[in-house]
Protein backbone atom coordinates (compact mmCIF):
# COMPACT_ATOMS: atom_id res chain seq x y z
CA UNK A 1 49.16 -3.42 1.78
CA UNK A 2 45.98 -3.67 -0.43
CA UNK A 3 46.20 -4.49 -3.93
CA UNK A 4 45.84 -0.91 -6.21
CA UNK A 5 44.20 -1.72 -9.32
CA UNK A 6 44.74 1.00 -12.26
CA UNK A 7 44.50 0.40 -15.49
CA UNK A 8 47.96 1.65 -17.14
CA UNK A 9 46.71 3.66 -20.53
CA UNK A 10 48.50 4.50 -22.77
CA UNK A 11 47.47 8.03 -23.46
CA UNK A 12 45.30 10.17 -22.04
CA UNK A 13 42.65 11.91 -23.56
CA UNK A 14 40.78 14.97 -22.69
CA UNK A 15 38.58 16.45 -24.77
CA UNK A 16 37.23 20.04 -24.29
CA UNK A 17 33.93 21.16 -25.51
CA UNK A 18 33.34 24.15 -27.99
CA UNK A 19 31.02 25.76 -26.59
CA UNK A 20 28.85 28.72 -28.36
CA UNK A 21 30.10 32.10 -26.67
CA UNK A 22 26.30 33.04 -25.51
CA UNK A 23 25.84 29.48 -23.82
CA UNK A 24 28.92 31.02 -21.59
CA UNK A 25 27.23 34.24 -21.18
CA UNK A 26 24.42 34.99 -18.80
CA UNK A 27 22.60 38.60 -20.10
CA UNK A 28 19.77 40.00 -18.52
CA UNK A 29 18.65 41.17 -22.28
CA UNK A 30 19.03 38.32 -24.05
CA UNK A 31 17.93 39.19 -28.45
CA UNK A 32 17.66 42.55 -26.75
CA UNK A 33 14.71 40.80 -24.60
CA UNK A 34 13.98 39.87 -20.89
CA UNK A 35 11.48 37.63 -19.29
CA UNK A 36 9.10 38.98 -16.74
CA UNK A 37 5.77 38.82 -14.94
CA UNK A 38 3.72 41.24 -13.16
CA UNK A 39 1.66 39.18 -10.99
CA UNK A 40 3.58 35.77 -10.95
CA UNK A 41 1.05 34.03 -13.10
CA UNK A 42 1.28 35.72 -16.85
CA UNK A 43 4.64 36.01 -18.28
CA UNK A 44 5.71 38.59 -21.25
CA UNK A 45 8.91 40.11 -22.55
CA UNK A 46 9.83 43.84 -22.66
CA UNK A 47 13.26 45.90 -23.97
CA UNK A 48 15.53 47.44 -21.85
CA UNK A 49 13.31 50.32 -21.89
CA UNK A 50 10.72 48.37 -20.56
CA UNK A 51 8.01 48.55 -23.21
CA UNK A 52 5.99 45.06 -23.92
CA UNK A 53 7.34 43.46 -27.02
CA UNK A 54 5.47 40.64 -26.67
CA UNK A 55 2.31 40.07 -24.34
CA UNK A 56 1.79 38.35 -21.10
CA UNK A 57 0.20 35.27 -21.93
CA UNK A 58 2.37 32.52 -20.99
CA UNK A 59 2.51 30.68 -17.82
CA UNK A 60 6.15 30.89 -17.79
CA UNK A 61 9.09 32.00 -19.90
CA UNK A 62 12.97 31.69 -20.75
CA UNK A 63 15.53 34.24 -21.60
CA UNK A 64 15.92 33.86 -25.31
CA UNK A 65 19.06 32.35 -26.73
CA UNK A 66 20.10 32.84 -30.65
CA UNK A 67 16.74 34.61 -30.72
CA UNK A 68 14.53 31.73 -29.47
CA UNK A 69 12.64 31.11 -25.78
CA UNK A 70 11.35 28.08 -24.25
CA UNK A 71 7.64 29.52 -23.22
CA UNK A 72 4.50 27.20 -21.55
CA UNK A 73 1.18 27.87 -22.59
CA UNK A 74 -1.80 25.38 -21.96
CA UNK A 75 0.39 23.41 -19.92
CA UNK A 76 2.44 22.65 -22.76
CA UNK A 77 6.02 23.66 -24.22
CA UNK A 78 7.02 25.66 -26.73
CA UNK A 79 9.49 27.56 -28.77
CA UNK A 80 9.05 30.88 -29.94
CA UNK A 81 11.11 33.83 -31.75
CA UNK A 82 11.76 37.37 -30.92
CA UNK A 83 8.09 37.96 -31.97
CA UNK A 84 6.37 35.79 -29.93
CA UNK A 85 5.26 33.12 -32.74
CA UNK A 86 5.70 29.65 -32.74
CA UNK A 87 8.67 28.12 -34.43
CA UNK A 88 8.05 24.57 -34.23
CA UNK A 89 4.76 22.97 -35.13
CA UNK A 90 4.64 20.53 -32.39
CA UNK A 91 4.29 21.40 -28.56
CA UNK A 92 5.77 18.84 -25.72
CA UNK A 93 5.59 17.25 -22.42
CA UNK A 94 9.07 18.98 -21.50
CA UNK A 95 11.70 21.17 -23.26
CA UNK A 96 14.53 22.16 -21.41
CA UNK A 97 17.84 23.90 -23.76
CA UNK A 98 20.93 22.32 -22.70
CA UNK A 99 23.34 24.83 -20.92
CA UNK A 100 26.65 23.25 -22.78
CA UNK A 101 25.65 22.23 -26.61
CA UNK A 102 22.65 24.51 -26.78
CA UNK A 103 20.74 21.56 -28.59
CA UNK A 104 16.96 21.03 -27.07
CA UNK A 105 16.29 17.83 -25.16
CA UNK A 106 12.67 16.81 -25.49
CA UNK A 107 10.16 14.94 -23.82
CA UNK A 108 7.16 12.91 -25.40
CA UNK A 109 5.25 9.71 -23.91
CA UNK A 110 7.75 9.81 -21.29
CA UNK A 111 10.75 9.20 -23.32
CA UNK A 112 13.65 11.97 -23.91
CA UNK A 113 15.03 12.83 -27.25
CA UNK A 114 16.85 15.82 -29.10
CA UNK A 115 16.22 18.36 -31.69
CA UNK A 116 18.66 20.70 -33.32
CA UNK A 117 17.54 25.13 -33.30
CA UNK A 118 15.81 24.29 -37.10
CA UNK A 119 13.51 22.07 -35.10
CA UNK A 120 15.40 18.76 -37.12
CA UNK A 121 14.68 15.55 -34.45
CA UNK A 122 18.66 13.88 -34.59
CA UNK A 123 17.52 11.58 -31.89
CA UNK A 124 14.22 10.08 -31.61
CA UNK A 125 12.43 9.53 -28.27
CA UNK A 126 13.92 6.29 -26.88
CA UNK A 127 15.45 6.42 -24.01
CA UNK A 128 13.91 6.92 -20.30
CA UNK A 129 16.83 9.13 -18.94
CA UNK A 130 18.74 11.73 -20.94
CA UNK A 131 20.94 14.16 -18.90
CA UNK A 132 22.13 17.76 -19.92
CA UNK A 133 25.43 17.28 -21.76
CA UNK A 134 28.74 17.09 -19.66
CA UNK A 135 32.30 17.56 -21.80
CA UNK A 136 30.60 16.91 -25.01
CA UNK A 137 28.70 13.54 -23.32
CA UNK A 138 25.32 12.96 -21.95
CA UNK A 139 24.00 10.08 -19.65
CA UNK A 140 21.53 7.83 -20.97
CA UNK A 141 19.66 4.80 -19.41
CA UNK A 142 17.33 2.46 -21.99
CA UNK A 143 15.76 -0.57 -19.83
CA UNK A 144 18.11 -1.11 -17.09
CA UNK A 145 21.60 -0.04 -18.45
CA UNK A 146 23.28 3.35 -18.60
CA UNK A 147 25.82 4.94 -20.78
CA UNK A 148 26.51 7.74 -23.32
CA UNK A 149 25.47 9.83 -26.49
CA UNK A 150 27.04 12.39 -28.14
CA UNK A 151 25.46 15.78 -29.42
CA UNK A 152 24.71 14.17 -32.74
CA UNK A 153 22.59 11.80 -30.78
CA UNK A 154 25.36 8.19 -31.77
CA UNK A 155 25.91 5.71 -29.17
CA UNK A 156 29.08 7.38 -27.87
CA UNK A 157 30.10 4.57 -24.97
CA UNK A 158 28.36 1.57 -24.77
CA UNK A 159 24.88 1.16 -22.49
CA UNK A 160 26.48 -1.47 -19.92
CA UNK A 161 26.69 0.24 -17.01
CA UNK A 162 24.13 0.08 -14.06
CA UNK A 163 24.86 3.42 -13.03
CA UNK A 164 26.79 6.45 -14.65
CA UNK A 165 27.87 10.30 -13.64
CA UNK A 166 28.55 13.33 -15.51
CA UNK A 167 31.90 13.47 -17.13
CA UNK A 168 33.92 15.80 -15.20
CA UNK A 169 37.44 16.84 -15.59
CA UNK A 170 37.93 14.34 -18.34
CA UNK A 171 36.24 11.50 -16.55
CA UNK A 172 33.44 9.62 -15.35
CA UNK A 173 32.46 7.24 -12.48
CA UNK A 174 30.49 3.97 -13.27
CA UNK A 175 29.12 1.27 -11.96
CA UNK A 176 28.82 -2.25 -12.77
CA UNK A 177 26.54 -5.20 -12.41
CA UNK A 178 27.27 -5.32 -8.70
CA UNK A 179 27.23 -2.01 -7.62
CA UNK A 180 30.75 -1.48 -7.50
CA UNK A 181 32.52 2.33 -8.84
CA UNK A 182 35.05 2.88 -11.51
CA UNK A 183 36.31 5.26 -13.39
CA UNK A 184 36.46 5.40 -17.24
CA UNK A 185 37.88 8.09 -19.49
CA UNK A 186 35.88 9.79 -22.72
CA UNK A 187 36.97 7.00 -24.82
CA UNK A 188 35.21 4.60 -22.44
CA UNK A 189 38.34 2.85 -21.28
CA UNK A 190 38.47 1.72 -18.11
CA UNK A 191 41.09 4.40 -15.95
CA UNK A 192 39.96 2.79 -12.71
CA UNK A 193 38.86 -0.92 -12.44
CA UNK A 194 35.30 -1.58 -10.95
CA UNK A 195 36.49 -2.56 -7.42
CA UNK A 196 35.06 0.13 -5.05
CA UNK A 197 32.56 0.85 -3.06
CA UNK A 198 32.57 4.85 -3.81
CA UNK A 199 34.27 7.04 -6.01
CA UNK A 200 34.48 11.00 -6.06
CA UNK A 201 34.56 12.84 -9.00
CA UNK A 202 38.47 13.33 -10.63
CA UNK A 203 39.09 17.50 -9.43
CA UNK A 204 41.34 20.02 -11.35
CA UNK A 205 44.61 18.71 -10.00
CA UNK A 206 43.06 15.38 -11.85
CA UNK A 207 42.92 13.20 -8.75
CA UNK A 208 40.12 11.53 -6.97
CA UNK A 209 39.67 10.01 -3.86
CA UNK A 210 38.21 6.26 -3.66
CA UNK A 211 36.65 4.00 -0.70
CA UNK A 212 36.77 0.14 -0.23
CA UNK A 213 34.84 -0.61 2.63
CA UNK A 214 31.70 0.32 4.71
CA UNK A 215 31.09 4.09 6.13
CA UNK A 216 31.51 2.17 9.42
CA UNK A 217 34.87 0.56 8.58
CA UNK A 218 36.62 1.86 5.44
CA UNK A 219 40.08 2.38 3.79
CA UNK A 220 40.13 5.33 1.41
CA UNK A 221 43.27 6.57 -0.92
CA UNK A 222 43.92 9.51 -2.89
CA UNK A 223 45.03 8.72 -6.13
CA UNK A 224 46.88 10.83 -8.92
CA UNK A 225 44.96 9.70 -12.45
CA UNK A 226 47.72 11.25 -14.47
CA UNK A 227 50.76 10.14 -12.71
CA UNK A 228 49.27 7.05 -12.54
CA UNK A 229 50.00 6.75 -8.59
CA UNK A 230 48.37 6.67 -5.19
CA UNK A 231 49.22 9.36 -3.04
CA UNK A 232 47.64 8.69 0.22
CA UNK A 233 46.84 5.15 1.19
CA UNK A 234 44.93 3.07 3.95
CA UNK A 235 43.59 6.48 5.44
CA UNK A 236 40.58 6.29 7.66
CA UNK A 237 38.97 9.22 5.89
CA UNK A 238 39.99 11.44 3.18
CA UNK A 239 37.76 14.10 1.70
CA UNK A 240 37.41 17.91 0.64
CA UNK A 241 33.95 19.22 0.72
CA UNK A 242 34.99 21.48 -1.80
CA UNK A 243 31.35 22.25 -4.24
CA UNK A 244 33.96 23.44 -7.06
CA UNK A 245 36.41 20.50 -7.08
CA UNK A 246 39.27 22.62 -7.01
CA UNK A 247 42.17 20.03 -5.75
CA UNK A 248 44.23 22.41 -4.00
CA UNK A 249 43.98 21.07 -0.51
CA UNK A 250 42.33 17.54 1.02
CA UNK A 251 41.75 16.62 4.64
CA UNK A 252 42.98 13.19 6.00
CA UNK A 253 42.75 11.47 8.96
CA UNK A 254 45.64 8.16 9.02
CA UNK A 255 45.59 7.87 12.84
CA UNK A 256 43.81 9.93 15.08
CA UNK A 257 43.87 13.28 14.13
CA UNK A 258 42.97 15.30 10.70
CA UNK A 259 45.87 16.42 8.89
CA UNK A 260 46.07 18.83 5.33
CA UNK A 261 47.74 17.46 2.77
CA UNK A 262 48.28 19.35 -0.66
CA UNK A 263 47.52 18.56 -4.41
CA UNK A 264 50.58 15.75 -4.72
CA UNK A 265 49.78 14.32 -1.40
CA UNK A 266 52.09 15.71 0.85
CA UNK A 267 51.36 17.24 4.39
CA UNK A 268 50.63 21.25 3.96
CA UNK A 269 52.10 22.10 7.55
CA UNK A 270 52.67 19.76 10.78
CA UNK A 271 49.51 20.53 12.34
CA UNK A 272 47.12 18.52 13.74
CA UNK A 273 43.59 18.98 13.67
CA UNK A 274 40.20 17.79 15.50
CA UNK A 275 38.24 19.81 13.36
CA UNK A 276 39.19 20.65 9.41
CA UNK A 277 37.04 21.77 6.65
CA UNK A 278 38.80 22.27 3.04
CA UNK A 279 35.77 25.26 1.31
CA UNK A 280 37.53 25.14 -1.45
CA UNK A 281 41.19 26.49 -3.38
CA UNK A 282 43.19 27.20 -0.24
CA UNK A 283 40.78 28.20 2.19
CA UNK A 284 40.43 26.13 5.50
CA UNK A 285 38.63 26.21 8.23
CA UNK A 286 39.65 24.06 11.54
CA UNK A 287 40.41 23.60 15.60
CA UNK A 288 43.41 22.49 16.35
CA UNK A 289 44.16 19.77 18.60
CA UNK A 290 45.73 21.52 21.47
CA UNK A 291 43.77 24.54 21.03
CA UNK A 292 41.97 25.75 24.89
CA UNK A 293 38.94 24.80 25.43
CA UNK A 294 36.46 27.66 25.67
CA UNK A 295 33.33 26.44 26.38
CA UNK A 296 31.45 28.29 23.71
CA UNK A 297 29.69 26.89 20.00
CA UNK A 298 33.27 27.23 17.58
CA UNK A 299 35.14 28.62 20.23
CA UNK A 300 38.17 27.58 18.73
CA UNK A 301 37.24 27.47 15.25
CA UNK A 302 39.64 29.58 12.94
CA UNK A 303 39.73 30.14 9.08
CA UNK A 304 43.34 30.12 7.52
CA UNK A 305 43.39 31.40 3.65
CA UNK A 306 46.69 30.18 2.27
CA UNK A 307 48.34 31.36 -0.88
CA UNK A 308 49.29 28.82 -3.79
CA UNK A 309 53.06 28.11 -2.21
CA UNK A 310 51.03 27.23 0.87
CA UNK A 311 52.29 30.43 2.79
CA UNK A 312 49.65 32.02 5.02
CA UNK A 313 47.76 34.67 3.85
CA UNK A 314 45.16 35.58 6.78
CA UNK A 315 44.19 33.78 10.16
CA UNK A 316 40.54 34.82 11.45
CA UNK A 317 38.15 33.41 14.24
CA UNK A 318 35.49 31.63 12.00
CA UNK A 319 32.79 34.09 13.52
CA UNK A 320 34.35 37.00 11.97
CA UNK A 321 34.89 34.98 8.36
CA UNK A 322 33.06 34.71 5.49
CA UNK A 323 34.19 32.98 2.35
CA UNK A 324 33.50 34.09 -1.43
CA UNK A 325 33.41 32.35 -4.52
CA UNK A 326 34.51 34.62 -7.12
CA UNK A 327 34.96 33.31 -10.71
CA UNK A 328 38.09 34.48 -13.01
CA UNK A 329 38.88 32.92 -16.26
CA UNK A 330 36.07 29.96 -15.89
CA UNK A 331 38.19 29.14 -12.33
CA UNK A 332 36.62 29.45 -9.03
CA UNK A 333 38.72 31.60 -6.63
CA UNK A 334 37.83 30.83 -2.80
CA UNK A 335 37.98 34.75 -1.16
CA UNK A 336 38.20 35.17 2.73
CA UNK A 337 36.32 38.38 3.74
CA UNK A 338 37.02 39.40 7.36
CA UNK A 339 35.35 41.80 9.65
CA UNK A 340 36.74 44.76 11.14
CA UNK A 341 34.37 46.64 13.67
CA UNK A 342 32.51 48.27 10.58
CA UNK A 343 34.53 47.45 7.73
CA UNK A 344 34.83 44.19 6.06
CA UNK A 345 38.43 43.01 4.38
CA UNK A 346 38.70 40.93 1.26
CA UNK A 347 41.83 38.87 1.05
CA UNK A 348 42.81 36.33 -1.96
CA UNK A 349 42.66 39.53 -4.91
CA UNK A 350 45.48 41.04 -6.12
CA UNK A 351 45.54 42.98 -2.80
CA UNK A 352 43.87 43.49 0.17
CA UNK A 353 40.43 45.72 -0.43
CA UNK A 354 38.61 47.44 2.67
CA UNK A 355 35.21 48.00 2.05
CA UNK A 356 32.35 49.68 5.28
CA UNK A 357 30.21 46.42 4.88
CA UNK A 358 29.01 43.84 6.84
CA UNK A 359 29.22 41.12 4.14
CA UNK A 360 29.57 40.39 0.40
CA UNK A 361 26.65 38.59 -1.51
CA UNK A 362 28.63 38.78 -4.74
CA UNK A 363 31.47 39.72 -6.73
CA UNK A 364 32.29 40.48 -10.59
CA UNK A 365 35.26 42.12 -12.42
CA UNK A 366 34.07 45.50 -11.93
CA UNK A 367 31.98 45.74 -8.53
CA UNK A 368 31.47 44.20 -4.97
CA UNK A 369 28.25 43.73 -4.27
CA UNK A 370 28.00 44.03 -0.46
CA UNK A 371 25.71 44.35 2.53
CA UNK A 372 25.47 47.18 5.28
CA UNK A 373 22.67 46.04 7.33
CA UNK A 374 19.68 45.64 5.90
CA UNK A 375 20.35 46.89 2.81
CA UNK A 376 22.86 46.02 -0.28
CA UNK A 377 24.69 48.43 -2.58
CA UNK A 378 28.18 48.31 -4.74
CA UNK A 379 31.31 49.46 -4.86
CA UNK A 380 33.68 49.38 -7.81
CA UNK A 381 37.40 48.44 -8.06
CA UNK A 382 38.60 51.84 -6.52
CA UNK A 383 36.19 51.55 -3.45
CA UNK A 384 33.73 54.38 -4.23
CA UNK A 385 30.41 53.57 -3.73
CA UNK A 386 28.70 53.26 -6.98
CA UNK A 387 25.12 52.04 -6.20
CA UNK A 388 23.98 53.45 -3.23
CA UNK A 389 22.75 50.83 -0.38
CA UNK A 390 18.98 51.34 -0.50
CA UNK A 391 18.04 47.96 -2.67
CA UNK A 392 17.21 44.32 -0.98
CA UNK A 393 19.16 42.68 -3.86
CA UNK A 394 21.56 43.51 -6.57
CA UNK A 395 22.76 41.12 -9.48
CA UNK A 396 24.92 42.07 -12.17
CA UNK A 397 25.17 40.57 -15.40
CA UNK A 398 27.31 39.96 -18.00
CA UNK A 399 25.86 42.54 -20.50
CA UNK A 400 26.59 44.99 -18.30
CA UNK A 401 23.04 45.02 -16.83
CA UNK A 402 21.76 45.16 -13.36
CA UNK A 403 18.95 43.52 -12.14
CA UNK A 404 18.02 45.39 -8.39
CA UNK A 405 15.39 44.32 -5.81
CA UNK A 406 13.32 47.29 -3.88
CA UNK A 407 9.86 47.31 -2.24
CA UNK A 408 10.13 43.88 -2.99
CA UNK A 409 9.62 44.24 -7.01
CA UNK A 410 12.40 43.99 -9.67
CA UNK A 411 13.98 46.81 -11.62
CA UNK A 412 16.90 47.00 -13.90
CA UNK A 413 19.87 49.94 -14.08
CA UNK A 414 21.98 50.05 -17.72
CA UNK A 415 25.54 49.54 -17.34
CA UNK A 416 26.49 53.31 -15.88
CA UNK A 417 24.72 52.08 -12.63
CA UNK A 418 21.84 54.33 -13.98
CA UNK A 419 17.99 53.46 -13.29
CA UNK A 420 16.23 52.29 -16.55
CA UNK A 421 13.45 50.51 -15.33
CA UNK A 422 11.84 50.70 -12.29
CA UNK A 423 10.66 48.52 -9.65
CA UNK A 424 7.90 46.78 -11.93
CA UNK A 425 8.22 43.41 -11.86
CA UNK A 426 7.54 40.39 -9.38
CA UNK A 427 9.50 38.43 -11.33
CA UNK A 428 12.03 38.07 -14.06
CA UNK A 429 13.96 35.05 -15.56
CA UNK A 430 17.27 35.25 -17.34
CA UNK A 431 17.70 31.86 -17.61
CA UNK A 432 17.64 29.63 -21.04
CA UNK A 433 15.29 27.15 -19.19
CA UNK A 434 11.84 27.74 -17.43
CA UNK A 435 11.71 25.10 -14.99
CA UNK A 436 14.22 27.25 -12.55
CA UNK A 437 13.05 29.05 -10.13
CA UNK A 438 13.07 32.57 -11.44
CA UNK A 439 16.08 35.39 -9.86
């Protein structure tokens, strides 16, 4: 058996980031404002009524946030207030708003720095990397090292690394001189020691999953950070390709087959798998190993949504499957919607909801969003059909707003679902930062 090297700590610290409530909002009408173009070349603003407040004549725009937008003009970035006039005196190479401290990262002569909403530089233009902020941390890399600031702009872990991630779930993976991963907490102590050859990031249930060894011939274990203990060991391959690092559920293979294996490393059920997929929560996808050979593309590829004391919720055929991301409390819920002739079932809610769709593109607290051929629509909560499915897109926002796509032009309806604006605009952008590619 391998030698496990964790550091014992002791204490554990995680540290949570206030963040300002708009930062956690996305509005369409940001300072009562939204970003749009006619043409996809001049950008303005207009009021939910849709009257020009302030004139096309940027190249692009941001939604505003505490009544300031990130605006380019000459090929140069600016900030601006509710009235379209310049707040700071200077224009830059780059300005981007960071999504988490709402500070503004800079750009000049190729070098990043920061400047507080009065325009104040805290941090002047040193370094040659500077990444949005990550649980109150940002990467940084100066010559050929890497570590991390805080939002006052200090040295908040020492530049020593020769690669770093984001800080996620309380902790980071680095790199040393030679290449080699560990993990180190928000203090900068070491959690893992700098011994393999890949790390993923720690999940919710606060364990990550390490590799010593080539793709072609390597050992990987799953290993609790809290409890301080590896819970699967020597396996051939571990891994969840699960975007929002939920932890619920990883895939394993220690012999031959892949097996599912829950949050404290023990086996889910007794089957055996030749196929498994983990999209997240307690959603799976899979073939079993003595499943009969069909001769078709996923012929014997199933979905199985499980609930959290692993007790199954709904088996489908993958074909008639389609899983949803829905968010809750600032948690990611993994949905399995399921066809029925021409109704579509959602499964993973407080109950089962029946909907006549062909698919979901989205979900909030109040309405599906769903597709019936070519065309989307919305039901609330008590199934009645509440925007009618003529529109190519729908997106609703957390003012209440929503943005709607027809004749390929952008129009918005106020929070009774009731037509405000028309379809006007080519474009609009609701985000803080202009450098996205607009909704």
């Amino acid at each position: 058996m391998k030698k496990i090297i964790i550091v014992l700590l002791m204490s554990f610290l995680f540290v949570s980031c206030s963040k300002n409530n708009t930062l956690d909002e996305v509005n369409l009408f940001s300072s009562s404002l939204l970003a749009v173009t006619l043409d996809g070349e001049s950008w303005g603003y207009v009021n939910a009524e849709g009257e020009a407040i302030i004139d096309y004549k940027f190249v692009n725009a941001s939604a505003f946030y505490n009544d300031q937008a990130i605006v380019i003009k000459d090929q140069r970035f600016k900030l601006i207030d509710t009235t379209g006039k310049d707040i700071l005196d200077e224009t830059y190479d780059y300005l981007y708003r960071d999504q988490e401290t709402g500070l503004l990262l800079f750009m000049k002569d190729a070098k990043w720095s920061i400047i507080n909403e009065k325009g104040k530089v805290i941090l002047e233009p040193i370094y040659e990397v500077l990444k949005p902020f990550k649980e109150g941390l940002s990467v940084v890399r100066l010559g050929e090292l890497y570590g991390y600031i805080n939002d006052k702009g200090e040295v908040a872990i020492d530049l020593k690394y020769s690669h770093t991630d984001d800080f996620k779930n309380g902790y980071a993976v680095t790199q040393d001189s030679l290449y080699r991963s560990g993990l180190i907490d928000q203090k900068g102590e070491i959690v893992l020691d700098h011994v393999y050859d890949d790390i993923k990031d720690v999940d919710l249930s606060k364990n990550v999953i390490v590799r010593t060894g080539s793709d072609d011939v390597a050992s990987y274990d799953l290993i609790s950070i809290e409890e301080q203990q590896v819970l699967l060991e020597d396996y051939k391959l571990i891994y969840a390709q699960d975007t929002f690092g939920s932890g619920k559920l990883y895939a394993g293979i220690k012999d031959q087959y892949r097996e599912l294996y829950d949050h404290k490393g023990n086996k889910a059920n007794n089957d055996e798998y030749i196929y498994l997929l983990v999209h997240g929560g307690y959603l799976i996808s899979y073939e079993e190993k003595d499943a009969i050979p069909t001769g078709t593309v996923n012929g014997n590829h199933m979905f199985t949504l499980y609930d959290e004391n692993l007790d199954e919720i709904i088996t489908t055929h993958i074909s008639n499957g389609q899983p949803i991301a829905y968010e809750k409390d600032n948690e990611i819920k993994i949905l399995l919607a399921v066809t029925d002739d021409e109704y579509l079932d959602i499964y993973g809610l407080d109950k089962t909801y029946r909907l006549k769709a062909s698919g979901v593109e989205t979900m909030t607290e109040d309405l599906f969003i769903a597709k019936d051929g070519p065309f989307v629509g919305a039901y609330d909560r008590d199934l009645e059909v509440v925007i009618d499915f003529v529109y190519q897109s729908l997106k609703a926002y957390d003012d209440g707003f929503v943005l709607f796509r027809k004749l390929y032009l952008f129009g918005v309806m106020d929070k009774q679902y009731n037509i405000i604006i028309n379809e006007t605009y080519k474009y609009i952008n609701a985000d803080i930062n202009v450098f996205f590619q607009p909704y």
